[in-house]
Protein backbone atom coordinates (compact mmCIF):
# COMPACT_ATOMS: atom_id res chain seq x y z
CA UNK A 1 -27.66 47.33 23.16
CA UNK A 2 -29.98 49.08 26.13
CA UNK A 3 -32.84 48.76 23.92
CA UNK A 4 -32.32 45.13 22.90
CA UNK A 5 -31.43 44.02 26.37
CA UNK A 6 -32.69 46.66 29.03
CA UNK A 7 -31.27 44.58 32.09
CA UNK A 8 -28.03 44.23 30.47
CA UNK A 9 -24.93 44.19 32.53
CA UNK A 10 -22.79 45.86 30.20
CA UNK A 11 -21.12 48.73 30.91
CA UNK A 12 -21.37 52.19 29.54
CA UNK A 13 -18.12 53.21 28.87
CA UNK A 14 -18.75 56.88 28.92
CA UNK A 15 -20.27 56.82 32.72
CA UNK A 16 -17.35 56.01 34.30
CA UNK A 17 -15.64 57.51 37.33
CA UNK A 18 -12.61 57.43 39.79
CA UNK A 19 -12.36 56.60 43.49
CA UNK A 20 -11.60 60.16 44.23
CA UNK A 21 -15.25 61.40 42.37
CA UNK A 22 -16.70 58.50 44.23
CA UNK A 23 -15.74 59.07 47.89
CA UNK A 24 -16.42 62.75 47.69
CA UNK A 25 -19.31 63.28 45.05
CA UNK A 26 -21.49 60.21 45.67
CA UNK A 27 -20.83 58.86 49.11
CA UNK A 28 -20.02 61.49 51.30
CA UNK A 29 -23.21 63.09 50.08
CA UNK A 30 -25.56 60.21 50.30
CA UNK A 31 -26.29 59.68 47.31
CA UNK A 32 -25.51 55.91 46.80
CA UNK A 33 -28.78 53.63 47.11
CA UNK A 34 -26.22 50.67 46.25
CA UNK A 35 -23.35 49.04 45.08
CA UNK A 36 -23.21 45.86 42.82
CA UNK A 37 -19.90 44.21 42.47
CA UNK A 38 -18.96 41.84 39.89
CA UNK A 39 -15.64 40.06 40.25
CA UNK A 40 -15.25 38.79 36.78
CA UNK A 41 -14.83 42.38 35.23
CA UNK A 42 -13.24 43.79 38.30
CA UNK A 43 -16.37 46.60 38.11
CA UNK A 44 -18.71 47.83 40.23
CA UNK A 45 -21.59 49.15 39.24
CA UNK A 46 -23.26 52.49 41.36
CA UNK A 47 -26.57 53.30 41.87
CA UNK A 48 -27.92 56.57 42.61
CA UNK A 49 -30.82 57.80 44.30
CA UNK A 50 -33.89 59.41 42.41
CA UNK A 51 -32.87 62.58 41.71
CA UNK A 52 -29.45 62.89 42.97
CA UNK A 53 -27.02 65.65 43.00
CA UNK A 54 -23.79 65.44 41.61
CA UNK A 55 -21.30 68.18 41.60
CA UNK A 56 -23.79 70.86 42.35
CA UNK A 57 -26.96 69.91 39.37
CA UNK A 58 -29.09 66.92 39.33
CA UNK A 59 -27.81 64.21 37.41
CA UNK A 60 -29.33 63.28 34.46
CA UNK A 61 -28.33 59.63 35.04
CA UNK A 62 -28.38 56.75 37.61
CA UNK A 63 -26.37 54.21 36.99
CA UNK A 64 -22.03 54.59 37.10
CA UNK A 65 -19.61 52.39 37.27
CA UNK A 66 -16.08 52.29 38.95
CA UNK A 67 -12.96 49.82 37.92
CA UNK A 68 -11.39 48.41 41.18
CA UNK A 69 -8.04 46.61 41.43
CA UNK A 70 -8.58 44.22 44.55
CA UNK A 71 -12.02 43.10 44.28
CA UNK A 72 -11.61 40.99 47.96
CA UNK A 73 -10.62 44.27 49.99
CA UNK A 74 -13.03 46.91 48.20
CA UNK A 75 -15.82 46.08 50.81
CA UNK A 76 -13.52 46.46 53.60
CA UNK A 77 -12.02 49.63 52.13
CA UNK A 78 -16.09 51.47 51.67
CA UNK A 79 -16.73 50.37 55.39
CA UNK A 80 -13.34 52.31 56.32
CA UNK A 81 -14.05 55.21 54.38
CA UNK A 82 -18.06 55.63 55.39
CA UNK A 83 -16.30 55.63 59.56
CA UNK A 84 -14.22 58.45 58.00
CA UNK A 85 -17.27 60.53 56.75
CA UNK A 86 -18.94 59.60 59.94
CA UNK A 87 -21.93 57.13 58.21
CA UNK A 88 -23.95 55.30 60.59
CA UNK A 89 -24.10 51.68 60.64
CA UNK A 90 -27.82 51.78 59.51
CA UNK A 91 -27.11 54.10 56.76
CA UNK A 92 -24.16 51.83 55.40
CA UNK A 93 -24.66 51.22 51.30
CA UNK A 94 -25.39 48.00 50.76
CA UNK A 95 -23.05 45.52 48.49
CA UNK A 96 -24.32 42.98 46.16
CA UNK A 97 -21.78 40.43 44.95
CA UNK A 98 -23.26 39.45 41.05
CA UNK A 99 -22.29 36.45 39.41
CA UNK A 100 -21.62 36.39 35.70
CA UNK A 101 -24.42 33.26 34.54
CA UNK A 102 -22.73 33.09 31.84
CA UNK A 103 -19.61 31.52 33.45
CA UNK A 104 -20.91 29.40 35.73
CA UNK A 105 -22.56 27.43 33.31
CA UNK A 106 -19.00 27.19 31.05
CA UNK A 107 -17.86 26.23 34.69
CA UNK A 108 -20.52 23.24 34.83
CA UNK A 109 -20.09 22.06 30.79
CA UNK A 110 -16.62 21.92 31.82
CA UNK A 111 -16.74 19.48 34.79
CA UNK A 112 -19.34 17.61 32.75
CA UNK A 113 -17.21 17.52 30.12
CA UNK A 114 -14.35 16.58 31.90
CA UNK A 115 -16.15 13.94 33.67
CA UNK A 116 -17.42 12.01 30.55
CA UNK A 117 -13.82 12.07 29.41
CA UNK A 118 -12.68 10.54 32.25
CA UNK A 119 -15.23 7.94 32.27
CA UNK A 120 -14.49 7.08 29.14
CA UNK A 121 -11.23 6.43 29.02
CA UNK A 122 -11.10 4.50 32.42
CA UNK A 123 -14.27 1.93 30.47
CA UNK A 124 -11.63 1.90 27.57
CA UNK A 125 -8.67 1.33 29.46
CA UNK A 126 -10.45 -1.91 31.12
CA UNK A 127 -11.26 -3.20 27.13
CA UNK A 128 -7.90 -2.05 26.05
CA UNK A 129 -5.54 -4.79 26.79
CA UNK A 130 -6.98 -7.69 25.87
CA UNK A 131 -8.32 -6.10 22.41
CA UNK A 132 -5.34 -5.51 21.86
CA UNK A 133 -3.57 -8.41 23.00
CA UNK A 134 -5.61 -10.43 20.25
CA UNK A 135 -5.37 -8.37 17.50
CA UNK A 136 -1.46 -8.67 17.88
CA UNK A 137 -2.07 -12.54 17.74
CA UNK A 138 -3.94 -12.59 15.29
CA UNK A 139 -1.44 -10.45 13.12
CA UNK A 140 0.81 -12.64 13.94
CA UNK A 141 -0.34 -15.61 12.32
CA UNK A 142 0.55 -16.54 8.75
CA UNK A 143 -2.06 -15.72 5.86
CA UNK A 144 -1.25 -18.95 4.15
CA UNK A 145 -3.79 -20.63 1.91
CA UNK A 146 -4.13 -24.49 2.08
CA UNK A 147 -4.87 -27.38 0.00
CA UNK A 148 -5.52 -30.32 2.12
CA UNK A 149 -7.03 -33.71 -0.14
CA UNK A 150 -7.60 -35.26 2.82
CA UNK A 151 -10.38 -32.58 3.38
CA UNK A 152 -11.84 -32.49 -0.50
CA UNK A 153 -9.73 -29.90 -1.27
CA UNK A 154 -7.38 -32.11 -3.53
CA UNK A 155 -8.90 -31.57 -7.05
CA UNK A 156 -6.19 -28.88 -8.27
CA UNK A 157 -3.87 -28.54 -10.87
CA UNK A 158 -1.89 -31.86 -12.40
CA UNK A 159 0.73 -32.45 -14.30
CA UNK A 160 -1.06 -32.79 -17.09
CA UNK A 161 -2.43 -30.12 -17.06
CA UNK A 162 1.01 -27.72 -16.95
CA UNK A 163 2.06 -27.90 -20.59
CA UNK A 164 5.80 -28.15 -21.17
CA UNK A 165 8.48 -28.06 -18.58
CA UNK A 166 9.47 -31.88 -18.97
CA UNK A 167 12.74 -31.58 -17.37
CA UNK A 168 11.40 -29.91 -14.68
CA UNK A 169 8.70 -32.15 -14.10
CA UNK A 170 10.91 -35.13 -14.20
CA UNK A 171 13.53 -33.77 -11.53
CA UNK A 172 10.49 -32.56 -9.14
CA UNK A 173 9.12 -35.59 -9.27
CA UNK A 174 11.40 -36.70 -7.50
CA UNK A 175 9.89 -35.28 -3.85
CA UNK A 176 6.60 -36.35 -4.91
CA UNK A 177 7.77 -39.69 -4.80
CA UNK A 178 8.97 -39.53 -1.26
CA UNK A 179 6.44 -37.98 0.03
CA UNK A 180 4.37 -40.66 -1.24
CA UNK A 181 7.17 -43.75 -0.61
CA UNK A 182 9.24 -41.63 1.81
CA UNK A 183 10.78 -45.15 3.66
CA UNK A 184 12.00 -46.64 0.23
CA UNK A 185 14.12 -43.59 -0.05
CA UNK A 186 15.42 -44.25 3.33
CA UNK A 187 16.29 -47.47 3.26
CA UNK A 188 18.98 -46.88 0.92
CA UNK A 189 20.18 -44.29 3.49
CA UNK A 190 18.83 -41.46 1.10
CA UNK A 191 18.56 -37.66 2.12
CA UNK A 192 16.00 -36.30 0.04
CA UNK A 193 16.37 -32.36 -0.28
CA UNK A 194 14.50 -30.19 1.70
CA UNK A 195 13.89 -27.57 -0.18
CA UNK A 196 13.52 -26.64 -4.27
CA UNK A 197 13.71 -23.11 -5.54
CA UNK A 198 12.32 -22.79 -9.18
CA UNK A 199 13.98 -20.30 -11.38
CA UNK A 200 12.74 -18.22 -13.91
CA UNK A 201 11.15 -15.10 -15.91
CA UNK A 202 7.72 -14.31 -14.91
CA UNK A 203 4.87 -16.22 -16.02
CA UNK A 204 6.26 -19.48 -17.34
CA UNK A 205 4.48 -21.94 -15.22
CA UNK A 206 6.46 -21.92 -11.73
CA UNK A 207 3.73 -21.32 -9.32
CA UNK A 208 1.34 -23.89 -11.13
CA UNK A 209 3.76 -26.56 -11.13
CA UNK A 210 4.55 -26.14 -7.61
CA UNK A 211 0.50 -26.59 -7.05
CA UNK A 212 0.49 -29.57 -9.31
CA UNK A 213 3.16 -31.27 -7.05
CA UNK A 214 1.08 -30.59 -4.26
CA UNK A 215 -1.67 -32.31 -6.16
CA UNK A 216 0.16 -35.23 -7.57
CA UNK A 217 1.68 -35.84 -3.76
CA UNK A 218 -2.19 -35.64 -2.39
CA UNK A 219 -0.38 -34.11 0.80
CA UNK A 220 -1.74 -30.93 2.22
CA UNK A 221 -0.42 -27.39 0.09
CA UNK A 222 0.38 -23.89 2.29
CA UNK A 223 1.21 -21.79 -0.11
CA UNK A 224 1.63 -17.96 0.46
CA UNK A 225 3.68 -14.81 -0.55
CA UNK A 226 6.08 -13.27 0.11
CA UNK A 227 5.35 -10.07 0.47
CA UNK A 228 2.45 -11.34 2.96
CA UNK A 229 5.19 -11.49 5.78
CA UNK A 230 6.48 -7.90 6.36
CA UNK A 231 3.85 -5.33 7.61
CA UNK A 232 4.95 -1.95 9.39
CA UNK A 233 5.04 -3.19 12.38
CA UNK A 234 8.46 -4.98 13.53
CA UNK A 235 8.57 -8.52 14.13
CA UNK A 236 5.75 -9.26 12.35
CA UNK A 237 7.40 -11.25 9.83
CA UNK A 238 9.57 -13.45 12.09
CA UNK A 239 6.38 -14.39 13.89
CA UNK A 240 4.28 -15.61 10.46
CA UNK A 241 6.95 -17.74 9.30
CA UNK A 242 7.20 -19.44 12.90
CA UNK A 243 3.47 -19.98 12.76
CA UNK A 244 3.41 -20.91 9.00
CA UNK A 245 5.89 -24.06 9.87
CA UNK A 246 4.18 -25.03 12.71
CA UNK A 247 1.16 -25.41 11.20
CA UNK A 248 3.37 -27.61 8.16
CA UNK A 249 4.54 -29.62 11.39
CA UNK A 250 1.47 -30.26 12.33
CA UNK A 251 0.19 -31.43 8.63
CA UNK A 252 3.07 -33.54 7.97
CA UNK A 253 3.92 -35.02 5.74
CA UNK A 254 3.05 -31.67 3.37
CA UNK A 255 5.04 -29.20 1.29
CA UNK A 256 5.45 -25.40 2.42
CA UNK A 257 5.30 -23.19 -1.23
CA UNK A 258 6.52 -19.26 -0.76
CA UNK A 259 6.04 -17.30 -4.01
CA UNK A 260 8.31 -14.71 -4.92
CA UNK A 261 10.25 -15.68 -1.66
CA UNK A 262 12.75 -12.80 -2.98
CA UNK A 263 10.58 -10.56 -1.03
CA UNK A 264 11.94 -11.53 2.34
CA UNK A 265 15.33 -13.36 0.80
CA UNK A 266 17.09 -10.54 -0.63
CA UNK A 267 20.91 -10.27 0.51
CA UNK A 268 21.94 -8.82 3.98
CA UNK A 269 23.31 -5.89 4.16
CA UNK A 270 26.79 -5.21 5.58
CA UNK A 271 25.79 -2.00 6.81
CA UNK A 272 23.75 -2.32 9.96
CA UNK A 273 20.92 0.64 8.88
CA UNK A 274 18.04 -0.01 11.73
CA UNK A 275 14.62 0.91 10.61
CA UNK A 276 15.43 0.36 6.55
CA UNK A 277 16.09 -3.48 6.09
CA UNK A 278 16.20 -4.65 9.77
CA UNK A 279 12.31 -6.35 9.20
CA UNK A 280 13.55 -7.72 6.25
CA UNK A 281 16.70 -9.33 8.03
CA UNK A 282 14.31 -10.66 10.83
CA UNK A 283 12.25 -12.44 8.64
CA UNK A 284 15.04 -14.00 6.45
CA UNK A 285 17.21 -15.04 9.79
CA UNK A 286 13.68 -16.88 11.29
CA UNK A 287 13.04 -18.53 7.87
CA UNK A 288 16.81 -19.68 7.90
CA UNK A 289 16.28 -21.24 11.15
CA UNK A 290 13.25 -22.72 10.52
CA UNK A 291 14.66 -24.72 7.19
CA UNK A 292 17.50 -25.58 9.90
CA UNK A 293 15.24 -27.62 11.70
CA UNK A 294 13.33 -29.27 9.45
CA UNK A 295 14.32 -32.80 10.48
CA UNK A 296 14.29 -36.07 7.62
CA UNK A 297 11.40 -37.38 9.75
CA UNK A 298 9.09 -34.63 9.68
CA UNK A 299 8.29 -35.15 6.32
CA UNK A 300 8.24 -31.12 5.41
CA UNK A 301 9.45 -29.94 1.87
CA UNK A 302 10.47 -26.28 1.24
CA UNK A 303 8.96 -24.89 -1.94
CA UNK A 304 9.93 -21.28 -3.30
CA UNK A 305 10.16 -19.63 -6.74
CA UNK A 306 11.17 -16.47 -7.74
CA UNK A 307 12.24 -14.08 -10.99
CA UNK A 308 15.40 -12.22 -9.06
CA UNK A 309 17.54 -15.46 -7.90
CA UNK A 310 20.22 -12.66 -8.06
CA UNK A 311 19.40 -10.99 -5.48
CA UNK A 312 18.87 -13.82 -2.96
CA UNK A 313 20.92 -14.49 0.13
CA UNK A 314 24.14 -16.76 -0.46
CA UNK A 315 22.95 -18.99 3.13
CA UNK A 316 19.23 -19.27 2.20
CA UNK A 317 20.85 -21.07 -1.53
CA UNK A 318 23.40 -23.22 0.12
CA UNK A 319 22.99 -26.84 0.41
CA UNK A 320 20.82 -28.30 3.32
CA UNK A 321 18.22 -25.28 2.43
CA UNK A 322 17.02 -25.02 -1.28
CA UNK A 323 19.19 -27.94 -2.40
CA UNK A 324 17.61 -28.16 -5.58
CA UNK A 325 17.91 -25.09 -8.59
CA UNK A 326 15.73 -25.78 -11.03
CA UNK A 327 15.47 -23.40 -13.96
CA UNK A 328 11.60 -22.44 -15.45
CA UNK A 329 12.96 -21.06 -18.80
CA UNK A 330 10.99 -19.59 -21.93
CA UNK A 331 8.86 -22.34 -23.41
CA UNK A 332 10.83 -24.18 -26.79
CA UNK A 333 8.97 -24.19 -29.70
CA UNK A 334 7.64 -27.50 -28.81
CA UNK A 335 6.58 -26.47 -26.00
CA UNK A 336 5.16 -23.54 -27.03
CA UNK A 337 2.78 -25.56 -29.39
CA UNK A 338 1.99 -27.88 -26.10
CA UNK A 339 1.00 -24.84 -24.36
CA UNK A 340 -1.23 -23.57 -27.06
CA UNK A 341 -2.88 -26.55 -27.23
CA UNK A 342 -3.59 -26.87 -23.57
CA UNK A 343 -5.46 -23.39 -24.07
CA UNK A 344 -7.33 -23.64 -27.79
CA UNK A 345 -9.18 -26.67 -26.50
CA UNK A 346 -10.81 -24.70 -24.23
CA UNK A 347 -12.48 -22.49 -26.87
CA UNK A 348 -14.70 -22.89 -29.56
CA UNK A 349 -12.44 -22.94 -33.02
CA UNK A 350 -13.46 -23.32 -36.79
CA UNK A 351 -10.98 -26.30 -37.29
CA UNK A 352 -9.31 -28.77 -35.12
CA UNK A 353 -6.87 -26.56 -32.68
CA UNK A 354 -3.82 -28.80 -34.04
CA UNK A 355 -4.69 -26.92 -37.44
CA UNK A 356 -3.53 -23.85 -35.37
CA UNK A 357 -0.95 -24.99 -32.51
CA UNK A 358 2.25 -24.95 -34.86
CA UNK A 359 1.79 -21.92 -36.82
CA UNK A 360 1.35 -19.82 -33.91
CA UNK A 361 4.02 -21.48 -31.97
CA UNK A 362 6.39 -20.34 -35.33
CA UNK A 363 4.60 -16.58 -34.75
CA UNK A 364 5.41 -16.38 -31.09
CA UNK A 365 9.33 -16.99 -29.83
CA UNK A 366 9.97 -15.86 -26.78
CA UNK A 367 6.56 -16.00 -25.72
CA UNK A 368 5.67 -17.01 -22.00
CA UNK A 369 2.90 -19.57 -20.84
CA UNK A 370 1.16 -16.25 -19.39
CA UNK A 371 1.85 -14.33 -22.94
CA UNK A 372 0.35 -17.50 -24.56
CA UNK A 373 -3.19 -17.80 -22.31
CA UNK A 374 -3.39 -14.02 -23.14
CA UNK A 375 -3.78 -14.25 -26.95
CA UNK A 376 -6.07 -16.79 -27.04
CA UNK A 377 -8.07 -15.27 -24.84
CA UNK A 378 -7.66 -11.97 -26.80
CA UNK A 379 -8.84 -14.11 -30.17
CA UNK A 380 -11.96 -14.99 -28.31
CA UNK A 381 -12.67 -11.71 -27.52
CA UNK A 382 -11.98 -10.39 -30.85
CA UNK A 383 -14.36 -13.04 -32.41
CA UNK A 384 -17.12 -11.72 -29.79
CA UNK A 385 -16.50 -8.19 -30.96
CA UNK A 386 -17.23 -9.07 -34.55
CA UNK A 387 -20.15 -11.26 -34.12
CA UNK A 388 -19.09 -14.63 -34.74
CA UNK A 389 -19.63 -17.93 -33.40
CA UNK A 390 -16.34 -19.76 -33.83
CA UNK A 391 -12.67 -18.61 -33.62
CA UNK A 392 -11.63 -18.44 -36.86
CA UNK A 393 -7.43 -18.17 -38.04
CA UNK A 394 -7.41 -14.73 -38.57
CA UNK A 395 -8.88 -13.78 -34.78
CA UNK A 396 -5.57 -15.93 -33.72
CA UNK A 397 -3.67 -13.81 -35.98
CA UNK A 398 -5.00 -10.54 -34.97
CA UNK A 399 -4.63 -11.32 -30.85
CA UNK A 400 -0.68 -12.55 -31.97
CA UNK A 401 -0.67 -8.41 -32.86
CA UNK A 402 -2.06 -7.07 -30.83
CA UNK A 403 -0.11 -9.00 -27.75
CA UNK A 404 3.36 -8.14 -30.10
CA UNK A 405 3.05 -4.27 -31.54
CA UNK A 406 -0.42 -2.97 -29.65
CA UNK A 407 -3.80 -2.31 -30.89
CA UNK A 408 -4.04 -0.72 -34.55
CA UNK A 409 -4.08 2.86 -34.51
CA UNK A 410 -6.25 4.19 -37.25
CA UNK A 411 -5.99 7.90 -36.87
CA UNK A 412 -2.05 7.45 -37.68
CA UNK A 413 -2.29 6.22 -41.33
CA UNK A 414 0.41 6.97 -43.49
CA UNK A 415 0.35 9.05 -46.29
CA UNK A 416 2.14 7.70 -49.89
CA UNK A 417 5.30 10.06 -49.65
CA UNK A 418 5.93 8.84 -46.24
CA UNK A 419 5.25 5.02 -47.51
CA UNK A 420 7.41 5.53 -50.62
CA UNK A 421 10.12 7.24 -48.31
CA UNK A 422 10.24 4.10 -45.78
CA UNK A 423 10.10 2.06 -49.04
CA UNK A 424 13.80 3.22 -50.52
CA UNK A 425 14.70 3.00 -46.27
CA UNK A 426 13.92 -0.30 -45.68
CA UNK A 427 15.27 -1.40 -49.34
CA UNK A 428 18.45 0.68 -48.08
CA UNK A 429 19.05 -2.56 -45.52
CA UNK A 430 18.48 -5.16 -47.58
């Protein structure tokens, strides 16, 4: 290290001596040019004169250094001990007091550091609140989408064009003609329902025909989900569907549609468990009051489908609130071959689509409006694949397949022992 850094400070531990060896070896023989203290290491360092003496030879070195315990009273203590040995004022050894660098500039980075800090978060805390204050607001509001006509945004989905459902178009009528003639119905003294839950498994047409009543009743739409309303942070949900009706107060005469509304309707539980459903409860007890006070005037109709009606809670189904049940069941076979009409006319087929409609309404019970859309979109693709221009039958055929068992695995062919032994099987059943 000496020959790296020749005015290093660092100590050589093997140069060290005592108080004792000090007083009477170095001092009382004046032989100390001077004495450099540094507090940080509780050392001081001893320099010799040129050629001193120590116990009785010349010593071969300069420089010592001494460990002291009370750094503030070793100056005090040399000046009493130097009266002892009778040192004159003038021949006092001097004392230099030496800084570590080193620390003093941590010393400064730290109250620079610390400064910065502080001015930071003092400019922050002036931004803070009001940032804040807004983003809250604007959580709060409800992510609704709307379809206002009166603005051009009108040219949805009609009832012509959601294939099937005939009952359920002729009992939901029903709202679109008071909302359009709401003062025939009430001068008969009429109270039209204010709300309609649609029933049903997934993907038989209930969300479309709730935007085709919004269509037919050219009133504005505000449609969102359900599971748009809770976020982690509480109260969140209670404050959307407060701001979702007030805008639908505002818009009246219009129709408010929640999809999958079992999100945020599911059935109280009797056990009070805070943290688990307590959001959930918030947001059902604020929609519950909110459907309360939808007046006959203000010309506001609840809309709300869901899969799980099983699950919902007994006072959101009660009269007064979703007066009207109406079931969205698997398509009849009739309806089946309306719905894949609807969809073959929009591709390109070899024959006339109503060549197709029936025979793949016969191939496809239990099928969905969603299950139908998918295979003919899956014979159009399959007709891509292969290079042709038209859809031909046997693309329909293949997508009805592929929808039902899965694509064709090739690598798993059977062999003709295992055919011949599901052979006598099957002929085993008959």
């Amino acid at each position: 290290m000496s020959l790296l850094f020749p005015n290093s400070n660092t100590p050589d531990v093997l140069r060290y001596v005592s108080w004792n060896e000090f007083l009477h070896q170095m001092l009382a023989k004046g032989e100390v040019e001077q004495l450099v203290v540094k507090p940080e290491l509780d050392l001081v360092t001893i320099y010799l004169h040129e050629g001193a003496v120590i116990k009785g030879k010349r010593s071969d070195h300069r420089t010592y250094h001494m460990n002291i315990v009370d750094v503030p009273s070793f100056e005090r203590r040399l000046r009493d001990a130097e009266r002892q040995l009778a040192v004159k004022p003038d021949k006092a050894v001097p004392v230099v007091y030496e800084r570590n660098q080193e620390s003093n500039w941590l010393l400064l980075v730290s109250l620079v550091a610390v400064s910065l800090m502080i001015l930071i978060m003092f400019r922050s805390g002036q931004i803070k609140t009001p940032v804040n204050m807004d983003m809250f607001s604007q959580m709060g509001r409800a992510k609704y989408t709307i379809v206002d006509p009166l603005t051009g945004g009108g040219k949805g989905v009609r009832f012509k064009d959601v294939a099937g459902l005939k009952e359920a178009k002729v009992e939901i009528m029903e709202f679109v003609d008071y909302l359009k003639a709401s003062e025939r119905f009430r001068a008969l003294g009429a109270k039209v329902p204010r709300g309609v839950l649609l029933l049903g498994p997934p993907g038989c047409g209930k969300t479309m025909l709730a935007k085709a009543v919004a269509t037919e009743a050219s009133v504005p739409f505000l449609a969102m989900a359900g599971s748009e309303f809770i976020e982690m942070i509480g109260g969140l949900g209670a404050a959307r569907v407060r701001d979702l009706f007030r805008e639908a107060r505002k818009r009246a005469p219009c129709i408010v549609y929640i999809d999958e509304i079992d999100a945020i309707g599911r059935k109280r539980s009797t056990a009070n468990i805070q943290g688990v459903s307590g959001e959930e409860e918030q947001t059902l007890n604020q929609l519950l009051v909110e459907m309360d006070g939808m007046g006959q005037r203000e010309g506001v109709i609840m809309l709300a489908s869901t899969n799980r009606a099983d699950i919902l809670d007994k006072a959101l189904l009660r009269p007064g609130r979703f007066d009207r049940h109406i079931l969205i069941d698997y398509p009849t076979l009739d309806e089946r071959k309306d719905i894949f009409l609807q969809h073959l006319n929009s591709i390109k087929l070899e024959l006339n689509p109503n060549e197709y409609a029936l025979r793949l309404a016969q191939l496809t019970p239990g099928f969905t409006g969603a299950d139908i859309a998918n295979v003919v979109n899956e014979a159009a693709l399959h007709a891509a694949r292969e290079g042709k221009q038209l859809v031909k039958a046997e693309n329909l055929e293949y997508a009805v397949e592929r929808v039902v068992g899965g694509t064709e695995k090739r690598s798993q062919v059977l062999s003709s022992q295992e055919k011949k032994l599901i052979a006598y099987h099957e002929c085993g059943h008959a």
